[in-house]
N, C-alpha and C. Protein backbone atom coordinates (compact mmCIF):
# COMPACT_ATOMS: atom_id res chain seq x y z
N UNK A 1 135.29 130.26 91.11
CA UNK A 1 134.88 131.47 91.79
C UNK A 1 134.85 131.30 93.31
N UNK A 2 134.16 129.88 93.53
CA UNK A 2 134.49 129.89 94.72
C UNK A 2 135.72 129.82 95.45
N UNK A 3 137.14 129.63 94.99
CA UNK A 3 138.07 129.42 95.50
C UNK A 3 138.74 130.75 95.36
N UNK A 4 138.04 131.52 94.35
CA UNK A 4 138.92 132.81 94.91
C UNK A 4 138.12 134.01 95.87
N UNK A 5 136.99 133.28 96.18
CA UNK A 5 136.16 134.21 97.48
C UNK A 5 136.88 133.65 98.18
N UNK A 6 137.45 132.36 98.52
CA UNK A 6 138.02 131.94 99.89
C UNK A 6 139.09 132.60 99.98
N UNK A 7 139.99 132.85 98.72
CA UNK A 7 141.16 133.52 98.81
C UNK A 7 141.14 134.33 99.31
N UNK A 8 140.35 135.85 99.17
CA UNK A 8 139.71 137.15 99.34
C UNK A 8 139.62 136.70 101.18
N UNK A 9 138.75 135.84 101.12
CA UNK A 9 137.82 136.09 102.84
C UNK A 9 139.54 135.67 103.77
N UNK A 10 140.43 134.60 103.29
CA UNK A 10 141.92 134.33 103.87
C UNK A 10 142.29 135.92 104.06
N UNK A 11 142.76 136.36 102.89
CA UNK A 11 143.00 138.11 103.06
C UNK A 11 142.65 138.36 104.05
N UNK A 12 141.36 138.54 103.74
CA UNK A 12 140.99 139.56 105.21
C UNK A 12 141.01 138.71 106.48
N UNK A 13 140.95 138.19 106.71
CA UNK A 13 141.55 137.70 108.20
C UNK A 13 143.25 137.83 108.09
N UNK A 14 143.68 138.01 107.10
CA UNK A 14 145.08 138.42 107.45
C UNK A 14 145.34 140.09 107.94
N UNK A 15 144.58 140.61 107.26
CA UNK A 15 144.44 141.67 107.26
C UNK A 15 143.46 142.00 108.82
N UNK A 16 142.69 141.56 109.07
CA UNK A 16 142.15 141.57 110.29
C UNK A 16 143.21 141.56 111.63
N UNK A 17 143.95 140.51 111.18
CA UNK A 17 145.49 139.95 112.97
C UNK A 17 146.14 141.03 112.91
N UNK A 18 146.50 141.78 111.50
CA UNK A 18 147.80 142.96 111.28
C UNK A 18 147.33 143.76 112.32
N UNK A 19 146.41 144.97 112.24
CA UNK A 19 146.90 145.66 113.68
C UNK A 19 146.37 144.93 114.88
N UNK A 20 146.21 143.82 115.11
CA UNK A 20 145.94 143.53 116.33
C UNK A 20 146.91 143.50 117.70
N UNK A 21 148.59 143.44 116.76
CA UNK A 21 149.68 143.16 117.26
C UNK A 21 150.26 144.52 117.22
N UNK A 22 149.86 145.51 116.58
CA UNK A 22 150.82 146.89 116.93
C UNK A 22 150.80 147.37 118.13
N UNK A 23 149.28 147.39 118.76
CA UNK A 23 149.80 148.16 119.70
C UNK A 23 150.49 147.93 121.19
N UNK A 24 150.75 146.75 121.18
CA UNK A 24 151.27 146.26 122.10
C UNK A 24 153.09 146.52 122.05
N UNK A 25 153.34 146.47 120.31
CA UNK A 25 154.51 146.40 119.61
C UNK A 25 155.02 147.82 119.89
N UNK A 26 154.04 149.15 119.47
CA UNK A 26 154.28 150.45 119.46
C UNK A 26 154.33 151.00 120.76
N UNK A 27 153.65 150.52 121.71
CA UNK A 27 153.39 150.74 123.06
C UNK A 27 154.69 151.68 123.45
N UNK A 28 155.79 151.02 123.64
CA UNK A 28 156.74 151.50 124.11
C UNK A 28 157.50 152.90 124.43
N UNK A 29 157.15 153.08 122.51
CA UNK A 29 157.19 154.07 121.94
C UNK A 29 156.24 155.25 122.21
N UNK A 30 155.10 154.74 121.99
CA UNK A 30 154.11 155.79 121.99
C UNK A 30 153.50 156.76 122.91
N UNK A 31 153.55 155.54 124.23
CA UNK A 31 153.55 156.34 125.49
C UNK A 31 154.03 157.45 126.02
N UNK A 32 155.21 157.34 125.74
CA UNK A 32 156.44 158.36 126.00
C UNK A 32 155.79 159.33 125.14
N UNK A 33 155.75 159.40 123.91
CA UNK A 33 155.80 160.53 122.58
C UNK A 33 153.93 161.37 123.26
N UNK A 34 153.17 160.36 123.89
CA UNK A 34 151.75 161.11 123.93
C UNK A 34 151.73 161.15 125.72
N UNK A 35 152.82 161.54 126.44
CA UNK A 35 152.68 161.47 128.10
C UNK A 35 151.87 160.71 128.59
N UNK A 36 151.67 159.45 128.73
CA UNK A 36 151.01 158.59 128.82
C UNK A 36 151.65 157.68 129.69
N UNK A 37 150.70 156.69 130.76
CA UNK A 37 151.78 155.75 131.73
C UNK A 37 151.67 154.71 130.84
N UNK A 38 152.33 153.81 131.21
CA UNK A 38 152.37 152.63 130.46
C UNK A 38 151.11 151.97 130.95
N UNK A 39 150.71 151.64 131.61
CA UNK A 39 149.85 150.79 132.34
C UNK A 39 148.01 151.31 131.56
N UNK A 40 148.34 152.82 130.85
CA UNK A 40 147.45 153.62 130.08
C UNK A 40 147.02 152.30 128.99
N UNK A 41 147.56 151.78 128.21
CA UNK A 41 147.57 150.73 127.04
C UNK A 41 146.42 149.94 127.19
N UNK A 42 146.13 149.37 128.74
CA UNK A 42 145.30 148.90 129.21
C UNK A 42 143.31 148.66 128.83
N UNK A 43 143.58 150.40 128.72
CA UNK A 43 142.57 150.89 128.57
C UNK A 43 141.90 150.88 127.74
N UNK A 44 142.96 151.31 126.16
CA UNK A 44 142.63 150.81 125.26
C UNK A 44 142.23 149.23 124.49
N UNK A 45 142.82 148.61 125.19
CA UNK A 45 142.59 147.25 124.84
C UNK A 45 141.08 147.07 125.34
N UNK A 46 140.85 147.65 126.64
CA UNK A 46 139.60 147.21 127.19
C UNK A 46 138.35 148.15 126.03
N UNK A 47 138.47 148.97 125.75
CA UNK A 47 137.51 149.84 124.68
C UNK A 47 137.55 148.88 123.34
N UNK A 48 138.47 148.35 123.26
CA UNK A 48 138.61 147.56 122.03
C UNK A 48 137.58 146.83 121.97
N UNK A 49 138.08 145.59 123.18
CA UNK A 49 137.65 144.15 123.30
C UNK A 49 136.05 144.81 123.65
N UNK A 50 135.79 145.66 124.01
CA UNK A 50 134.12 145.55 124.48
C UNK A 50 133.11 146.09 123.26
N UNK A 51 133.85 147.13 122.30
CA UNK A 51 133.52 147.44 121.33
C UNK A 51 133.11 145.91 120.10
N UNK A 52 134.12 145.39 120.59
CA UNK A 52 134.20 143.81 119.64
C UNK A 52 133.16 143.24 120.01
N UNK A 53 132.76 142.88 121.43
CA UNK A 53 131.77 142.33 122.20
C UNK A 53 130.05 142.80 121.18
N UNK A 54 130.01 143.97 121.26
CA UNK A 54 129.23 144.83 121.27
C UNK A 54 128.80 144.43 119.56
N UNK A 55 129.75 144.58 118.77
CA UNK A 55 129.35 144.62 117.02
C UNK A 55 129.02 143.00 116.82
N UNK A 56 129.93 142.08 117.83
CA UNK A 56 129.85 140.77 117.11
C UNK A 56 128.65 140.23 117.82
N UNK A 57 127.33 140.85 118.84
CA UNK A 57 126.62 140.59 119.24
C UNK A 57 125.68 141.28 118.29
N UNK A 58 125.87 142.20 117.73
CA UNK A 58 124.76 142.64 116.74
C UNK A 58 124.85 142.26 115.03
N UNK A 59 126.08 141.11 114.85
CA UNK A 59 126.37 141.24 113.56
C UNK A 59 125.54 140.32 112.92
N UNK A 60 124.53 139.50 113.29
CA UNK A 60 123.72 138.67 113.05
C UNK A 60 122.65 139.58 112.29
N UNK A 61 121.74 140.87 112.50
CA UNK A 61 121.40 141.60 112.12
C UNK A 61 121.65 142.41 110.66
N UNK A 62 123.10 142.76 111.05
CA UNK A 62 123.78 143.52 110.42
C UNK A 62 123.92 142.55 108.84
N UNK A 63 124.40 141.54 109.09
CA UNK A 63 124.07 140.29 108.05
C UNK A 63 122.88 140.14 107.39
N UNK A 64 122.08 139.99 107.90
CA UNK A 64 120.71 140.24 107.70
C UNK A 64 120.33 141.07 106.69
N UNK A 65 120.51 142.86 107.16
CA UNK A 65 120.30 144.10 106.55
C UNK A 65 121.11 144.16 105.17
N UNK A 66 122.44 143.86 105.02
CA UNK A 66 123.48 144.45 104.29
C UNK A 66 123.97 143.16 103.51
N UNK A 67 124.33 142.04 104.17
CA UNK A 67 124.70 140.88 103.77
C UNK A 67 126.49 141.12 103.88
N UNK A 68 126.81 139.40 104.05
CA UNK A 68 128.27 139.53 104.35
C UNK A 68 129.43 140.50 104.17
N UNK A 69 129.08 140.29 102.58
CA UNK A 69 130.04 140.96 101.65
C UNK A 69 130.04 142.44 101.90
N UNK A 70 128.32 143.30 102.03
CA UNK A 70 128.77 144.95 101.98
C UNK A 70 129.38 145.28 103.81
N UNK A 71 129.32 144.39 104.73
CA UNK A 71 129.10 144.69 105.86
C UNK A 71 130.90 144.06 106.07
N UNK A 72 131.40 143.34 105.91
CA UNK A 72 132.94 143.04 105.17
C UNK A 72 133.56 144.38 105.37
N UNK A 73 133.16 144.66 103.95
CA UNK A 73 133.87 145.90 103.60
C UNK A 73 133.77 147.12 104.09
N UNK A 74 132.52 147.17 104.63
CA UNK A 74 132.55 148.67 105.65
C UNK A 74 132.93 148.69 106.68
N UNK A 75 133.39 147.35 107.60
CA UNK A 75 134.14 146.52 108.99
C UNK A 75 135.19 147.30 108.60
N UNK A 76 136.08 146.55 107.08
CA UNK A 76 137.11 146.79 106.70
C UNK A 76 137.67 148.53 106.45
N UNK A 77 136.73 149.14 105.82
CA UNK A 77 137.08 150.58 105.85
C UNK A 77 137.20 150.99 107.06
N UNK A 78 136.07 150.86 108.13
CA UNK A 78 136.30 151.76 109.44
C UNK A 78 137.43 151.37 110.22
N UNK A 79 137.76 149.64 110.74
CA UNK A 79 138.98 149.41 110.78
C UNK A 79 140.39 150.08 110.18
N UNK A 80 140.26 150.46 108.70
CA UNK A 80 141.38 151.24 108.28
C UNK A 80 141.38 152.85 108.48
N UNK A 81 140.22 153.42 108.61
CA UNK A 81 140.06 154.71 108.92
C UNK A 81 140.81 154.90 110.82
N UNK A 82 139.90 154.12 111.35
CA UNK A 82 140.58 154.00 113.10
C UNK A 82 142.12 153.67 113.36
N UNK A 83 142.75 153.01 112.11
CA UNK A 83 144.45 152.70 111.99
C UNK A 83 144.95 154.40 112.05
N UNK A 84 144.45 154.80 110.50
CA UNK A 84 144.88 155.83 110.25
C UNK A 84 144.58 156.78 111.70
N UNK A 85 143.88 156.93 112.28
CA UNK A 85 143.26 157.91 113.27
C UNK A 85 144.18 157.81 114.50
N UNK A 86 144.81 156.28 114.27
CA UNK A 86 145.56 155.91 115.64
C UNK A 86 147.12 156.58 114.93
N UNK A 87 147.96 156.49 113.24
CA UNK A 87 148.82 157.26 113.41
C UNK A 87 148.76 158.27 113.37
N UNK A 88 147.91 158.97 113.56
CA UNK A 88 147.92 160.69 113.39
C UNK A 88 147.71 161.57 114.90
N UNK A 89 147.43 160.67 115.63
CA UNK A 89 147.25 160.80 117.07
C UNK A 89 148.21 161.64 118.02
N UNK A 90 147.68 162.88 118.90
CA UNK A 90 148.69 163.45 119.57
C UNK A 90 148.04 163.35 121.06
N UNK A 91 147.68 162.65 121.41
CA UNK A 91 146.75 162.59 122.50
C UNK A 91 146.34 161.18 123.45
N UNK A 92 146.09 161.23 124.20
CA UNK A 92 145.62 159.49 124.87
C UNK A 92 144.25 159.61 124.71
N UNK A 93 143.46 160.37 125.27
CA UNK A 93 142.37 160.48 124.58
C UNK A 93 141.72 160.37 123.80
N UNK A 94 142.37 160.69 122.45
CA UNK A 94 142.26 160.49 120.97
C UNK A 94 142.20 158.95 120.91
N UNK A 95 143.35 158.72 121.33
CA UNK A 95 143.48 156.60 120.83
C UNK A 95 142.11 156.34 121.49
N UNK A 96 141.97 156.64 122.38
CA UNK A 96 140.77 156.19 123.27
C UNK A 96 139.30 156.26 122.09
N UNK A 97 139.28 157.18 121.65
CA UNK A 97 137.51 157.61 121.50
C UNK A 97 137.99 156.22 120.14
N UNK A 98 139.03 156.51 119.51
CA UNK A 98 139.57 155.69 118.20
C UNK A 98 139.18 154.41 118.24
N UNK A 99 139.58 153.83 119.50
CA UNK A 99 139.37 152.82 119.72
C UNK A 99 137.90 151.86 119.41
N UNK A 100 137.00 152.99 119.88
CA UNK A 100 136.01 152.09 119.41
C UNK A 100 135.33 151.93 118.17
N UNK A 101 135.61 152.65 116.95
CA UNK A 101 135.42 152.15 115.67
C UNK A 101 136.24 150.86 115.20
N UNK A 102 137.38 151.09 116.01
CA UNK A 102 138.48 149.94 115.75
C UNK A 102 137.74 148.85 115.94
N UNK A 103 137.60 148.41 117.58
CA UNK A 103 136.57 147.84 117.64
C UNK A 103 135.46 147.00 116.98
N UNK A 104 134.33 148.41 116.88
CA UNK A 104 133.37 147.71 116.13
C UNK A 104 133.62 147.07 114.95
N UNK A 105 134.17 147.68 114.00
CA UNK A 105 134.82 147.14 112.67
C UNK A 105 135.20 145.45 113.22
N UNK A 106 136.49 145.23 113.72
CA UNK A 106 136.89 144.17 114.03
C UNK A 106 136.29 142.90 114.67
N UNK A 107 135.04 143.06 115.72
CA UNK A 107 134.15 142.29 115.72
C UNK A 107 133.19 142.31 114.84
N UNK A 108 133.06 142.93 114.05
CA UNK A 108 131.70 143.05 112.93
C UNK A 108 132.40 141.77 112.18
N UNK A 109 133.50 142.07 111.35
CA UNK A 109 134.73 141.25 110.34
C UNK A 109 134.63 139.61 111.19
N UNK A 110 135.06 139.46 112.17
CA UNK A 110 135.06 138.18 112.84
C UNK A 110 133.97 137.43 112.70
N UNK A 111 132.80 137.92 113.09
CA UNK A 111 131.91 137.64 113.34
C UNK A 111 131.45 136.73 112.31
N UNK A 112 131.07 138.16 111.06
CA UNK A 112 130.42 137.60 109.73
C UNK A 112 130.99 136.47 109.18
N UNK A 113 132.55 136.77 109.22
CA UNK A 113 133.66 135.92 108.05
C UNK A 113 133.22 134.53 108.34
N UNK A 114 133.21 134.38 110.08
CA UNK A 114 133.27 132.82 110.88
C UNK A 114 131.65 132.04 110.55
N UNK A 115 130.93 132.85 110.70
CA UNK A 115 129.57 132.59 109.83
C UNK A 115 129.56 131.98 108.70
N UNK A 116 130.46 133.27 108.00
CA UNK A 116 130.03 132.96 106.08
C UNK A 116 130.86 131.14 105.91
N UNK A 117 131.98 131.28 106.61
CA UNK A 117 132.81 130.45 106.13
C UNK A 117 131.98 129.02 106.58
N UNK A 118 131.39 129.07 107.92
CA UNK A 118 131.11 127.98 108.52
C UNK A 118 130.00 127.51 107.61
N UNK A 119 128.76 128.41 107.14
CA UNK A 119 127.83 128.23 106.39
C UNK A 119 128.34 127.67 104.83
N UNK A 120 129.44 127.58 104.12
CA UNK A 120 129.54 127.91 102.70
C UNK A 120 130.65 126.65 102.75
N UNK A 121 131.40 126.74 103.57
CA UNK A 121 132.54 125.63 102.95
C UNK A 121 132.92 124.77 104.50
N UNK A 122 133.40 123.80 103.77
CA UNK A 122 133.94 123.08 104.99
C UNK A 122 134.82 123.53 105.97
N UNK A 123 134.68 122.67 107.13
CA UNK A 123 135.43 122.68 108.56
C UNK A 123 137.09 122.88 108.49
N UNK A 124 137.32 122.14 107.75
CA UNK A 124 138.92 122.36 107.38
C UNK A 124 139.14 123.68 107.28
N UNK A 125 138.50 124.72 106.52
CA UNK A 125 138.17 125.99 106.26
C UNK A 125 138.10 127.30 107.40
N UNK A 126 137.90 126.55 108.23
CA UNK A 126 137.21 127.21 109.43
C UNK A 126 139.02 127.34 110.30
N UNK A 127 139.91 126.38 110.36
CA UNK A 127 140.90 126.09 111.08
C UNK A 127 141.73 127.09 109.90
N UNK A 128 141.92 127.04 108.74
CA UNK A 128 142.91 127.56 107.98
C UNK A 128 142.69 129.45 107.96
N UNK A 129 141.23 129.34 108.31
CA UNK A 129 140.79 130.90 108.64
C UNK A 129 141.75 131.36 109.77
N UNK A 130 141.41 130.80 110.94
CA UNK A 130 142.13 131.34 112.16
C UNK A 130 143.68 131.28 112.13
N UNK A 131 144.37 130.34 111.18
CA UNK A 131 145.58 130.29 110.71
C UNK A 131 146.31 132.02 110.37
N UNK A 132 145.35 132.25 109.32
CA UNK A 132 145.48 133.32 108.56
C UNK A 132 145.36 134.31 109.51
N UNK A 133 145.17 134.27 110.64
CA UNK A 133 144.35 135.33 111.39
C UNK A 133 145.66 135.73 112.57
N UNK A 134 146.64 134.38 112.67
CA UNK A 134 147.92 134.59 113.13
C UNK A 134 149.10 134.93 112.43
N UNK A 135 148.86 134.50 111.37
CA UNK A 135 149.81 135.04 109.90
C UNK A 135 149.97 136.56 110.28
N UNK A 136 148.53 137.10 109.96
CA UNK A 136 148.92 138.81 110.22
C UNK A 136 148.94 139.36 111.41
N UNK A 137 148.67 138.16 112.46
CA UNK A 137 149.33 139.09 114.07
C UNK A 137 150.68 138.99 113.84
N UNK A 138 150.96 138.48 113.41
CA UNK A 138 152.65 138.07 113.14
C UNK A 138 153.18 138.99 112.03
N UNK A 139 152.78 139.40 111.31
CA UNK A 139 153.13 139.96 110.36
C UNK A 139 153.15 141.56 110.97
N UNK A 140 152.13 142.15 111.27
CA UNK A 140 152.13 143.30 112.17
C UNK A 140 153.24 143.78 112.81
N UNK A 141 154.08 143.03 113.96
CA UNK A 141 155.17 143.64 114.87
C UNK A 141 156.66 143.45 113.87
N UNK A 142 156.10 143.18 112.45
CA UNK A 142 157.43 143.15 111.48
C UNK A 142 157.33 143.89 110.58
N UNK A 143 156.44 144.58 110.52
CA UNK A 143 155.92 145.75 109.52
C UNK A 143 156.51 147.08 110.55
N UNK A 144 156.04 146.57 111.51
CA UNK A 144 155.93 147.90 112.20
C UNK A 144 157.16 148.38 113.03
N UNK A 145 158.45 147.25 112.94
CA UNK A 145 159.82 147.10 113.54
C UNK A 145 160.36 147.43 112.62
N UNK A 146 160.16 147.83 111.45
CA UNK A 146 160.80 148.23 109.94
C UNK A 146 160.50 150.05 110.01
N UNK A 147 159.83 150.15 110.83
CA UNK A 147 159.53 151.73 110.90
C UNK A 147 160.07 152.53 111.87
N UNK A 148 159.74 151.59 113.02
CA UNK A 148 160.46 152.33 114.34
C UNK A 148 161.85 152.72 114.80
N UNK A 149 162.83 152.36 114.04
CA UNK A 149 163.97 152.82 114.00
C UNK A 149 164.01 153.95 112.32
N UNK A 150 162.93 153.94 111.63
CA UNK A 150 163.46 154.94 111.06
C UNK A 150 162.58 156.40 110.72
N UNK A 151 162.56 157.65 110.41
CA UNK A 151 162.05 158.74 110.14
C UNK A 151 160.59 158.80 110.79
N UNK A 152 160.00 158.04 110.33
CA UNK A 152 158.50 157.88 110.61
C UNK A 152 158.08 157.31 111.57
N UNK A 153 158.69 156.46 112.60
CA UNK A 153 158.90 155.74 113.65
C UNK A 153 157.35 154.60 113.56
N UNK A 154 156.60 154.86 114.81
CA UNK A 154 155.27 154.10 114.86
C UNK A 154 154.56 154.17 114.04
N UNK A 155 154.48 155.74 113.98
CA UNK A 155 153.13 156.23 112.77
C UNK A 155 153.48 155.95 111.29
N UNK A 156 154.49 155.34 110.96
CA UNK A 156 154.71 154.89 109.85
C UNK A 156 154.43 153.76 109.41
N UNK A 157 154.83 152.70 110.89
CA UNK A 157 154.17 151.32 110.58
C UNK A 157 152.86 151.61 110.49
N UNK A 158 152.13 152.38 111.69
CA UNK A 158 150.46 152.09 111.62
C UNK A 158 150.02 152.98 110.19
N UNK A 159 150.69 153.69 109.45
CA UNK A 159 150.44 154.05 107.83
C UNK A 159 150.00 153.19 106.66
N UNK A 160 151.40 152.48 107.33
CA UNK A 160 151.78 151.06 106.19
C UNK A 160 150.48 150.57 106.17
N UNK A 161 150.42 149.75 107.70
CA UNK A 161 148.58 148.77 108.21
C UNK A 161 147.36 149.32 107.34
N UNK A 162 147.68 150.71 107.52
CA UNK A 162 146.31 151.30 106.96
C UNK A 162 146.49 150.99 105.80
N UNK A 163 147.21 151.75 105.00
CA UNK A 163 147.18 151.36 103.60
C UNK A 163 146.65 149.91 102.64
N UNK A 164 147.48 148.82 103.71
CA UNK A 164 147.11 147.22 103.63
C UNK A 164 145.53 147.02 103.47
N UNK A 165 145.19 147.79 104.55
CA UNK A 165 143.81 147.83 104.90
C UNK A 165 142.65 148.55 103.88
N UNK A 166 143.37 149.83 102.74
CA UNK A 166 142.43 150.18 102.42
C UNK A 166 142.44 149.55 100.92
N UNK A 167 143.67 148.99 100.61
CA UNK A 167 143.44 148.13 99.67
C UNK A 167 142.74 147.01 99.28
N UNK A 168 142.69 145.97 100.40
CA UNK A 168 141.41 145.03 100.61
C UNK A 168 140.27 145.72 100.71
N UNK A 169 139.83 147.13 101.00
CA UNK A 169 138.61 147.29 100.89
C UNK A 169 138.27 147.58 99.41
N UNK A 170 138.85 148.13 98.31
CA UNK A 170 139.41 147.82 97.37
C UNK A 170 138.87 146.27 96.71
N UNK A 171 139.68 145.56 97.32
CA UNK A 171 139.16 144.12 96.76
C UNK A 171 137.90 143.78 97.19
N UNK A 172 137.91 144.28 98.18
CA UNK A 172 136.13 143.52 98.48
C UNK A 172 135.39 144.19 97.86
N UNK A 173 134.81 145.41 97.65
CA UNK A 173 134.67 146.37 96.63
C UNK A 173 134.38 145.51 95.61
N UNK A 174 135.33 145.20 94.39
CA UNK A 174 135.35 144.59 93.23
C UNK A 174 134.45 143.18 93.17
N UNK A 175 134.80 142.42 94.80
CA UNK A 175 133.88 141.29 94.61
C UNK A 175 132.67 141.23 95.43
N UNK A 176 132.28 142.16 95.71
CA UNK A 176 130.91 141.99 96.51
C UNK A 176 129.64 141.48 95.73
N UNK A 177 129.51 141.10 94.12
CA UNK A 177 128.93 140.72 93.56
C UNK A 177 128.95 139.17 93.85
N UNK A 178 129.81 138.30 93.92
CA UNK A 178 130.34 136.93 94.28
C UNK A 178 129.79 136.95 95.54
N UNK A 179 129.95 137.69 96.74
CA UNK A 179 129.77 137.63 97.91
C UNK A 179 127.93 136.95 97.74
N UNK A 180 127.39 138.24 97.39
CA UNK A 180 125.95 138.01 97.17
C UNK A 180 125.19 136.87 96.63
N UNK A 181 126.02 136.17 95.30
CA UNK A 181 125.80 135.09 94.52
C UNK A 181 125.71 133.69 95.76
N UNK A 182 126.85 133.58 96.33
CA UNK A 182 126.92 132.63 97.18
C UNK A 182 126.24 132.92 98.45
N UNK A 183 126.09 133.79 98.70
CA UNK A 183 124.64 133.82 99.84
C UNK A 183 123.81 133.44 99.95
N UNK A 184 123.22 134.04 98.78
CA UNK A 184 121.91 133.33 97.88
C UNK A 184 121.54 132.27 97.93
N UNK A 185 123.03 131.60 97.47
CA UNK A 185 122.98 130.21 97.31
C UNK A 185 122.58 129.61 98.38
N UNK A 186 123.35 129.91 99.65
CA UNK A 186 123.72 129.43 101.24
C UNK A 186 122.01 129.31 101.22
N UNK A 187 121.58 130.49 101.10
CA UNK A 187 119.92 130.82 101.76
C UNK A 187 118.82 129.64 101.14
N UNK A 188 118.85 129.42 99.48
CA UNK A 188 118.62 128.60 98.94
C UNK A 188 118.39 126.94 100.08
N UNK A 189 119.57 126.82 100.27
CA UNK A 189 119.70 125.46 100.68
C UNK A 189 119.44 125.33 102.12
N UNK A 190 119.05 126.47 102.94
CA UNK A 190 118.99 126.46 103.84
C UNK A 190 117.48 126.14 104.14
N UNK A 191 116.72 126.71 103.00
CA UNK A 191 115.45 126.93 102.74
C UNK A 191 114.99 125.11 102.26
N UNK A 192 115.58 124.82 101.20
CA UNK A 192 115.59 123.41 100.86
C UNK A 192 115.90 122.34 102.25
N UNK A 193 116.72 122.34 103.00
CA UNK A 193 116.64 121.75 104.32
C UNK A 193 115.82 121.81 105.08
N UNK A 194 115.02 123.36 105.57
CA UNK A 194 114.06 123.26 105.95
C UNK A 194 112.96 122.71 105.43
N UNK A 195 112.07 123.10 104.17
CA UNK A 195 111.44 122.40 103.90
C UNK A 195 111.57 120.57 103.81
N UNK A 196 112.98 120.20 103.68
CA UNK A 196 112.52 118.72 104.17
C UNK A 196 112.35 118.14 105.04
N UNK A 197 112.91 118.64 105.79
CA UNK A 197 112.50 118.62 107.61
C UNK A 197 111.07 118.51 107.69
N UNK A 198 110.92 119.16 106.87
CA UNK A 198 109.04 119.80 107.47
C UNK A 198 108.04 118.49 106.73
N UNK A 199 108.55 118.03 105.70
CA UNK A 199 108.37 116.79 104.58
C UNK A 199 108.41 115.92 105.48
N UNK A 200 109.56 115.70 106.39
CA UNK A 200 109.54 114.44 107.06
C UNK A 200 108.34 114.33 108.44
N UNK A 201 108.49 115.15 109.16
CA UNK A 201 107.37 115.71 110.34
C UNK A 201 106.10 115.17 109.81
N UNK A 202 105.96 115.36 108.59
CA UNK A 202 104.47 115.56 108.05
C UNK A 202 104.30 113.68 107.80
């Protein structure tokens, strides 16, 4: 069981890199189609990255309240809802306000995963995470180069993303019971450490 939560938590950091790389990829495109300067892109990145700032400073909490697993998956939905929001977009504005669910979602996901993983399994674990996490930046500007020359252009790749996206929520969904089990556990032993600490002091 435990090796297929790791599987699951790999997923989603794959699933996490995928749109990280579109919009730099779509840029080109998109600008033009929503009157936009290029140098506009900017902006969004900055709403992103501060939105990220912002969730992965409160996700300690959020862990707390909800626990890994339900807080995962609701990262993961709003992340796929803000994809979808970004292909349906006729506006700069729009990407803009979009941006920051994107955001929050995406530092919420980082945050927890790098936690859960660091707490639950070994260090090796921790390196093969961030692996996975370039897998789907990489994977992104090839999903999304499969679209842009045809019918659907950008908004087809960022369709595809979503879709990716709402399927893992999907899977996490199904295993958020596992999630909880091994928490437990984590908390357990965390509790057992402390108290020997406190054994030895004494």
């Amino acid at each position: 069981m435990a090796s297929l939560l790791l599987a699951v938590i790999y997923l989603t950091f794959i699933s996490l890199g995928l749109p990280d790389s579109l919009l730099g990829t779509a840029w080109p495109v998109m600008h033009v189609e929503l009157a936009a300067p290029v140098a506009a892109q900017s902006l969004i990145s900055i709403i992103i990255s501060c939105c990220t700032i912002v969730s992965s400073l409160l996700t300690a909490k959020l862990v707390h309240k909800l626990g890994t697993g339900k807080l995962t998956a609701l990262s993961v939905a709003l992340t796929a809802g803000a994809i979808l929001g970004f292909s349906a977009t006729n506006a700069f504005w729009q990407l803009c306000l979009i941006a920051i669910p994107y955001g929050l979602g995406a530092g919420a996901i980082d945050s927890a995963l790098n936690n859960y993983v660091a707490l639950n399994y070994g260090a090796r674990h921790m390196s093969w995470l961030h692996c996975f996490w370039g897998v789907g930046a990489t994977l992104g500007p090839v999903i999304l180069s499969l679209f842009l020359g045809g019918k659907h252009g950008w908004r087809g790749g960022y369709g595809a993303v979503c879709a990716i996206q709402f399927c893992l929520v999907a899977v996490l969904a199904v295993t958020l019971p596992m999630w909880d089990r091994y928490e437990d556990r984590a908390a357990l032993r965390a509790e057992a450490a402390a108290a020997k600490q406190a054994g030895k002091k004494q």
